[in-house]
N, C-alpha and C. Protein backbone atom coordinates (compact mmCIF):
# COMPACT_ATOMS: atom_id res chain seq x y z
N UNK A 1 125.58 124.52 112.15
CA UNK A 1 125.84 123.20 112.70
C UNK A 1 124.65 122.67 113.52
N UNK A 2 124.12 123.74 114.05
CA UNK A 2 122.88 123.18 115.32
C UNK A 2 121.60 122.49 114.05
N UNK A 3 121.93 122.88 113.19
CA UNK A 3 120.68 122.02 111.95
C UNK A 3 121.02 120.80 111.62
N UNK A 4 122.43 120.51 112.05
CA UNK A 4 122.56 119.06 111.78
C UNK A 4 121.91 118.06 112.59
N UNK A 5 122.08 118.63 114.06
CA UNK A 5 120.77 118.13 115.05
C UNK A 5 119.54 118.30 114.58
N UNK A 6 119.12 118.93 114.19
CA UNK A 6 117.66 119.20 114.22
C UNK A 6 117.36 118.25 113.53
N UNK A 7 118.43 118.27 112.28
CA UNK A 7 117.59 117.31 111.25
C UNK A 7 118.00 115.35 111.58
N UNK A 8 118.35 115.39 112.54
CA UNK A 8 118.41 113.91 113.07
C UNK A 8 117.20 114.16 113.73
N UNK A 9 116.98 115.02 114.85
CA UNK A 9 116.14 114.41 115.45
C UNK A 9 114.64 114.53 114.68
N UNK A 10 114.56 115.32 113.35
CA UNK A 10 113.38 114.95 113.09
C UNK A 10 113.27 113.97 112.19
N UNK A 11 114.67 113.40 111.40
CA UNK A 11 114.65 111.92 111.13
C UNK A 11 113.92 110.56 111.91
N UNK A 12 114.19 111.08 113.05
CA UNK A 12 114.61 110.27 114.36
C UNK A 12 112.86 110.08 115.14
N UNK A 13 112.39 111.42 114.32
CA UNK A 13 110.53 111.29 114.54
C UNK A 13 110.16 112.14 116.04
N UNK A 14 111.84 112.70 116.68
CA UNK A 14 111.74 113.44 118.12
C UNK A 14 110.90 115.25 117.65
N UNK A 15 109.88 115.54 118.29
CA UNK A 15 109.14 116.17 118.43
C UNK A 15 110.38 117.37 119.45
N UNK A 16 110.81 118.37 119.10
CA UNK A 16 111.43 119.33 119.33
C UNK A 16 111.28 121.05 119.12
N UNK A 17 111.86 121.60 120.10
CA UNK A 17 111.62 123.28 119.87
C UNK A 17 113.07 124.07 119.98
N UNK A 18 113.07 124.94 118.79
CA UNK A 18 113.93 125.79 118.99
C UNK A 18 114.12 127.03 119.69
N UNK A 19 115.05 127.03 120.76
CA UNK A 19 114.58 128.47 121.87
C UNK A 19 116.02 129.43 121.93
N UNK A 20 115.27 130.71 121.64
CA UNK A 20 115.98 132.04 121.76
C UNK A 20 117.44 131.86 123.15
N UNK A 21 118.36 132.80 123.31
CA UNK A 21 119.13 132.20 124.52
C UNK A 21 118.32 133.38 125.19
N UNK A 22 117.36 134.35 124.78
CA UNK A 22 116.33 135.24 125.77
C UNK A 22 115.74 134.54 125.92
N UNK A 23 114.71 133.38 125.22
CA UNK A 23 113.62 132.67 126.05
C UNK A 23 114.60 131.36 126.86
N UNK A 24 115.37 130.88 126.68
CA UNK A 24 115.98 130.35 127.40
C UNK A 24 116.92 131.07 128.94
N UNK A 25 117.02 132.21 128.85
CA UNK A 25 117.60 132.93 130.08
C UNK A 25 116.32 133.66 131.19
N UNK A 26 115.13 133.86 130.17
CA UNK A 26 113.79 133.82 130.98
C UNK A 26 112.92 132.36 131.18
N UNK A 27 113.58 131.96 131.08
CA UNK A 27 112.67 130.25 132.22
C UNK A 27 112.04 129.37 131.07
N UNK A 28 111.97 129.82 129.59
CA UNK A 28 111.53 128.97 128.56
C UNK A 28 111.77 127.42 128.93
N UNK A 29 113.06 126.83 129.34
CA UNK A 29 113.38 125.62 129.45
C UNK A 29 112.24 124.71 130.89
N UNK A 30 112.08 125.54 131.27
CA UNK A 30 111.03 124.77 132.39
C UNK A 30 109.89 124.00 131.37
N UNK A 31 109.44 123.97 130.48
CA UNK A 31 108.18 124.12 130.01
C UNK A 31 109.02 122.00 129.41
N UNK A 32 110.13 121.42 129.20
CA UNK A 32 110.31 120.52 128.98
C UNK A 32 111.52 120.04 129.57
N UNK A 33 111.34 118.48 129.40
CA UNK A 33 111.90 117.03 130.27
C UNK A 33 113.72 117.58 130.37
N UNK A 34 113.56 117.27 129.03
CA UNK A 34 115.35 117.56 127.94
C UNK A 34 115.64 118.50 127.59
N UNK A 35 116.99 119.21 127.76
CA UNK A 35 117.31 120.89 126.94
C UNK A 35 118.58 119.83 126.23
N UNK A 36 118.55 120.18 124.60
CA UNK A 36 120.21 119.39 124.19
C UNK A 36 120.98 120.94 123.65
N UNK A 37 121.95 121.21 123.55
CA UNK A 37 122.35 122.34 123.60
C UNK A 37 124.02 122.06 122.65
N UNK A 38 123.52 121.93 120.93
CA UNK A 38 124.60 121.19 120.16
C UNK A 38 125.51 122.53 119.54
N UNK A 39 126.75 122.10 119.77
CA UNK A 39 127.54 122.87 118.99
C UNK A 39 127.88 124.52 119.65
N UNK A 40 128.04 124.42 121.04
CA UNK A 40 127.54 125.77 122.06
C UNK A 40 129.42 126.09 121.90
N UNK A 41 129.63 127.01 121.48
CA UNK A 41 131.29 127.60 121.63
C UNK A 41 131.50 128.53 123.12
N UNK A 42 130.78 129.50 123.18
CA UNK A 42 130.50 130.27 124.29
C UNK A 42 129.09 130.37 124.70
N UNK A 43 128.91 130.64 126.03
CA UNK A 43 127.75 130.37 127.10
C UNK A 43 127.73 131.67 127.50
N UNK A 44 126.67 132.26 127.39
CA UNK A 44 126.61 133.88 128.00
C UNK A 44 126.03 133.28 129.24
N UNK A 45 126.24 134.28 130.04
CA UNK A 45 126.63 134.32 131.91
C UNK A 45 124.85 134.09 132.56
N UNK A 46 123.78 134.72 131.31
CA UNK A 46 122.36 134.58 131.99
C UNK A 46 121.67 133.05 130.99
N UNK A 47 122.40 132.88 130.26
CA UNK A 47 122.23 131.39 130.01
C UNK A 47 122.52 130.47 131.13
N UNK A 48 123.75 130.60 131.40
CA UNK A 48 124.54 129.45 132.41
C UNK A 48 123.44 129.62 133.94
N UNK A 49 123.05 130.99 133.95
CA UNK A 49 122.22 130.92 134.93
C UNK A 49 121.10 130.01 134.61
N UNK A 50 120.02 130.36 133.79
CA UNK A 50 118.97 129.82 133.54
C UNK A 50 119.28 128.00 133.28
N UNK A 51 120.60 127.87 133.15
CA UNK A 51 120.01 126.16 132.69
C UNK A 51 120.59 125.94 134.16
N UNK A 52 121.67 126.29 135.11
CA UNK A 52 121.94 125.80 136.51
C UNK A 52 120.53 125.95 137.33
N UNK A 53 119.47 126.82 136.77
CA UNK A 53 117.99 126.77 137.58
C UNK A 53 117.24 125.84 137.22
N UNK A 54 117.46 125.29 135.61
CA UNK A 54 116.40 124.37 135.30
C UNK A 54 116.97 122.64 135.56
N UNK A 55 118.53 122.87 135.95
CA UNK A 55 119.19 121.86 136.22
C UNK A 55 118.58 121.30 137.54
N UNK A 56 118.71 122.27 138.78
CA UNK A 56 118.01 122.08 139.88
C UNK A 56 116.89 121.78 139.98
N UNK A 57 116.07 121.72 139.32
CA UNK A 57 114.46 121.87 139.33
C UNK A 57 114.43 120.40 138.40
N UNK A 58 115.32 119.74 138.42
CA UNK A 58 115.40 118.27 137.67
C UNK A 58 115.27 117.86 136.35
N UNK A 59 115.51 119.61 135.43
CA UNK A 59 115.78 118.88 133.76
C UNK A 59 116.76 118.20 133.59
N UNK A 60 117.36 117.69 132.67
CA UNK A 60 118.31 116.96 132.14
C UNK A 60 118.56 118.00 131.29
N UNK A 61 120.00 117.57 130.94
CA UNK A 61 120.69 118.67 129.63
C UNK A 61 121.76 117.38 128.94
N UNK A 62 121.26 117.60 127.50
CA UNK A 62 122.44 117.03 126.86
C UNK A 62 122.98 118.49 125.79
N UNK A 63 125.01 118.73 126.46
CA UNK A 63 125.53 119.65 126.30
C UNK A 63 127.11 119.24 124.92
N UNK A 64 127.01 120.02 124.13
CA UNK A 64 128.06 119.41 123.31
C UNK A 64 129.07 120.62 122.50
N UNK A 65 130.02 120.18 122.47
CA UNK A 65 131.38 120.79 122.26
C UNK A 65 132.05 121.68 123.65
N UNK A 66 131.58 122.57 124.30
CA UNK A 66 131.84 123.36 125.46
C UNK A 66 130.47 123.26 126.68
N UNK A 67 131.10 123.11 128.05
CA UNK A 67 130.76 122.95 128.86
C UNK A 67 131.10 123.94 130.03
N UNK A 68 130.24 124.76 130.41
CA UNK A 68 131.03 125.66 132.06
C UNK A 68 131.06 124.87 132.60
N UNK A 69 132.02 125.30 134.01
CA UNK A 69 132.59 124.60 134.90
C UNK A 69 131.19 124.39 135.93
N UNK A 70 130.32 125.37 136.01
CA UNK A 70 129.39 125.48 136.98
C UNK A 70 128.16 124.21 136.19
N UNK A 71 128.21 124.20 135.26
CA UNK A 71 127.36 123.31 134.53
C UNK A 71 127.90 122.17 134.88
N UNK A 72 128.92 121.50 134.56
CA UNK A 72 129.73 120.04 134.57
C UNK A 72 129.69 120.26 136.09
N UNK A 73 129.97 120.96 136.79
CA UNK A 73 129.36 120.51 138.45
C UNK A 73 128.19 120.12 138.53
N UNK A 74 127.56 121.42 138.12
CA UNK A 74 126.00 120.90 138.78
C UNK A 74 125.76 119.30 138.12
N UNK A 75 126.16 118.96 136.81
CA UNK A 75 125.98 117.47 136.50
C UNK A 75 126.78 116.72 137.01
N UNK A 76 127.33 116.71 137.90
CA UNK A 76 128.27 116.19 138.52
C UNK A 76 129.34 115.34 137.61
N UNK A 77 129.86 115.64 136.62
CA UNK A 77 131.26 115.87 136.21
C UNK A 77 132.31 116.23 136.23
N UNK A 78 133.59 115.89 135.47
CA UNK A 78 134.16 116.49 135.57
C UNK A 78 135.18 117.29 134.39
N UNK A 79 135.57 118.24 133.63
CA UNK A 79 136.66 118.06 132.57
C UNK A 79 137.83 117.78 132.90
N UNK A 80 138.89 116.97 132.16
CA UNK A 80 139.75 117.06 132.66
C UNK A 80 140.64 117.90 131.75
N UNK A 81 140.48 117.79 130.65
CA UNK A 81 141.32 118.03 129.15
C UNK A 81 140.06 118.27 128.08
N UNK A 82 140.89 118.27 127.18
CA UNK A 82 140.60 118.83 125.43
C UNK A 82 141.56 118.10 124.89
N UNK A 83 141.37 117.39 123.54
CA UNK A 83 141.95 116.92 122.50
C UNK A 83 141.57 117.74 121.16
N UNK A 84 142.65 118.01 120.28
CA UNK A 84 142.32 118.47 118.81
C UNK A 84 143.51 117.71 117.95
N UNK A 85 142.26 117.30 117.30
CA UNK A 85 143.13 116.63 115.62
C UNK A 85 142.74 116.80 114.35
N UNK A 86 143.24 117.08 113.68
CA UNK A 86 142.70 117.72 112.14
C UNK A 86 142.40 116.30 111.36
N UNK A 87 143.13 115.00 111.66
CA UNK A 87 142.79 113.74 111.37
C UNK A 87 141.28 113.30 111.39
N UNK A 88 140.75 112.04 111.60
CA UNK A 88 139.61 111.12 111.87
C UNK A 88 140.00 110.66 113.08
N UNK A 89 140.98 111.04 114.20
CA UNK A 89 141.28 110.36 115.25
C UNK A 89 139.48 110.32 115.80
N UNK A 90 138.67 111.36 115.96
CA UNK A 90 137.70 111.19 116.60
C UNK A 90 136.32 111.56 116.03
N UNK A 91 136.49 110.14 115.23
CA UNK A 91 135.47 109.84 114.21
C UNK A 91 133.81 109.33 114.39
N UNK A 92 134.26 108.63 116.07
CA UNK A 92 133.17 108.01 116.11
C UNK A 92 133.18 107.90 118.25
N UNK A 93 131.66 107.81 118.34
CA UNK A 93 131.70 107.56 119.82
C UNK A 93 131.43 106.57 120.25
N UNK A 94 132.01 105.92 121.18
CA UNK A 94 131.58 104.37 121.67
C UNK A 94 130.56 104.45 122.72
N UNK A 95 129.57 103.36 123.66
CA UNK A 95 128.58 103.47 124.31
C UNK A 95 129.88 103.07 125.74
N UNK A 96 129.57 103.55 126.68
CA UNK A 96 130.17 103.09 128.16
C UNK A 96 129.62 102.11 128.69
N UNK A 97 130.15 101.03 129.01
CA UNK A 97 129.63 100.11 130.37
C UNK A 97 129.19 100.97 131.32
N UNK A 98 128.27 100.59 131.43
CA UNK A 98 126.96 99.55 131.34
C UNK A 98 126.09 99.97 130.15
N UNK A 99 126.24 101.30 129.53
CA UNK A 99 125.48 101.27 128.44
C UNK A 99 124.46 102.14 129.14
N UNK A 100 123.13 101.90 128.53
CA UNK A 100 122.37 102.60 128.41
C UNK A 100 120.86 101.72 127.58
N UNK A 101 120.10 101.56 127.91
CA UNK A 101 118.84 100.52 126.87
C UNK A 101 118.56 101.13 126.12
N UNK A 102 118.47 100.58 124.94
CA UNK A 102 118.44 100.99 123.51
C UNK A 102 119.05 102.11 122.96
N UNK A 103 120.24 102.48 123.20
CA UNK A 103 120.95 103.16 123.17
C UNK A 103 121.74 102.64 122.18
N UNK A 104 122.51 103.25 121.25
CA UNK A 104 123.27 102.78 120.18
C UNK A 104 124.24 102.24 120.78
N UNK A 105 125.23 101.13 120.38
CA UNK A 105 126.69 101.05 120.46
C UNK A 105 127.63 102.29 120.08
N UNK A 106 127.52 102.89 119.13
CA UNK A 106 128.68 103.71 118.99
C UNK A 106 127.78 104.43 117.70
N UNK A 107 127.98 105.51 117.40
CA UNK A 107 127.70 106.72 116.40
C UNK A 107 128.71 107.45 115.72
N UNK A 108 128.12 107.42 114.57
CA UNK A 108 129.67 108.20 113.65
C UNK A 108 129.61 110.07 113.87
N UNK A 109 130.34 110.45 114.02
CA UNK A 109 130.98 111.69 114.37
C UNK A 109 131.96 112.77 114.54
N UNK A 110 132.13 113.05 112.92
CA UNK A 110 133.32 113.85 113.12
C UNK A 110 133.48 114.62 113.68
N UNK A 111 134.65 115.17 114.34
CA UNK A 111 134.77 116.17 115.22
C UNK A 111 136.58 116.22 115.14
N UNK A 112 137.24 117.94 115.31
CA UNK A 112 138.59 117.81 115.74
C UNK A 112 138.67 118.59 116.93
N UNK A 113 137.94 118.13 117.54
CA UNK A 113 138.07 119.22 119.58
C UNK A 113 136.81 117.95 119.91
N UNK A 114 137.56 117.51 120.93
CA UNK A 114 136.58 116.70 121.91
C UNK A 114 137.62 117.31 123.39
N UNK A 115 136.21 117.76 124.16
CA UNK A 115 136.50 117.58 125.64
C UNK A 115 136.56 116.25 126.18
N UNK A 116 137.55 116.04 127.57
CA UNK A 116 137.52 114.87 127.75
C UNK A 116 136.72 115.01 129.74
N UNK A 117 135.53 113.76 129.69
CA UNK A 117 135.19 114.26 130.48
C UNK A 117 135.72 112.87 131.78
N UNK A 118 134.90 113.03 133.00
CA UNK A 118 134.77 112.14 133.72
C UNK A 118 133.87 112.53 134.68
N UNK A 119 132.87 111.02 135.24
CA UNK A 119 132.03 111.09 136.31
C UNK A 119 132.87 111.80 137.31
N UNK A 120 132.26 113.00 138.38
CA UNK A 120 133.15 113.29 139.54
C UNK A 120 131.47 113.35 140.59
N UNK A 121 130.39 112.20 141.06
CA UNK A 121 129.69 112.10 141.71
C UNK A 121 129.04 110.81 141.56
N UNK A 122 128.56 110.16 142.87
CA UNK A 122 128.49 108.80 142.26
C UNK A 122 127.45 108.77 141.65
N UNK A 123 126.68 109.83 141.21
CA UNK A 123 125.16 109.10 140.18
C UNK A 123 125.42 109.87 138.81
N UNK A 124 126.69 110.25 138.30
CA UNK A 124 126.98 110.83 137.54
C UNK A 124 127.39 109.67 136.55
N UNK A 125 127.49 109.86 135.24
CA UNK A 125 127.64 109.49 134.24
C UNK A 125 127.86 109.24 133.28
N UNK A 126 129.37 109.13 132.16
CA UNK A 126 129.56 109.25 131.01
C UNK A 126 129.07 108.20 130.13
N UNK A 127 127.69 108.88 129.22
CA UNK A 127 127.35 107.64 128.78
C UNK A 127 128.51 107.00 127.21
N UNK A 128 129.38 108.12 126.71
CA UNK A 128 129.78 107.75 125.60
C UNK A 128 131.07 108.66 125.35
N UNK A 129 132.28 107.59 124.82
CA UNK A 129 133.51 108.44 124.85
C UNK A 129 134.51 108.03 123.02
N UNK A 130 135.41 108.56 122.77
CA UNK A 130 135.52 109.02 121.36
C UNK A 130 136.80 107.80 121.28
């Protein structure tokens, strides 16, 4: 599944690296802006460490399907729930007010498990919901 990313973003012309969860639990992620982290089911315990260090140190993370609790803090989120449907209920994602610049309106996306999240800090942010 994580190749379905890859191959957008090199559609997409984004210049990207694929990292070990050893070079990622030894400090690999310092070395760039963005960590996106697609299709993660379980989080081993020296992962969750290494991205709550590179979180602090002011990377950004875009995180998808599962989230720790210590992660969605440190981004100041929150979960509240999980939804699953074997349907198209959650086919596609919409953009949030206020959006985001140049940011799509909405993206197609199947999925039958969406977490459901919410801002829990005021500079926190859901940019897009199902």
């Amino acid at each position: 599944m994580a190749n379905v990313v890859a191959d957008a973003l090199t559609r997409a012309g984004v210049i990207y690296h694929v990292l070990s969860e050893q070079e990622v639990a030894q400090g690999a992620l310092d070395r760039f802006a963005v960590a996106i982290f697609p299709y993660v089911y379980s989080w081993k315990r020296e992962t969750e460490t290494a991205v709550l260090r590179y979180l602090r140190s002011g990377g950004k993370v875009f995180a998808c399907y599962r989230l720790p609790d210590s992660l969605a803090k440190e981004l100041g989120v929150k979960i509240t729930g999980a939804r699953f449907d074997s349907g198209d209920h959650f086919d596609r994602c919409v953009l949030s007010s206020p959006g985001l610049p140049g940011a799509p309106e909405a993206f197609i996306q199947h999925s039958w498990h969406v977490m459901l999240v919410q801002p829990d800090s005021p500079d926190a942010r859901v940019l897009y919901t199902w």
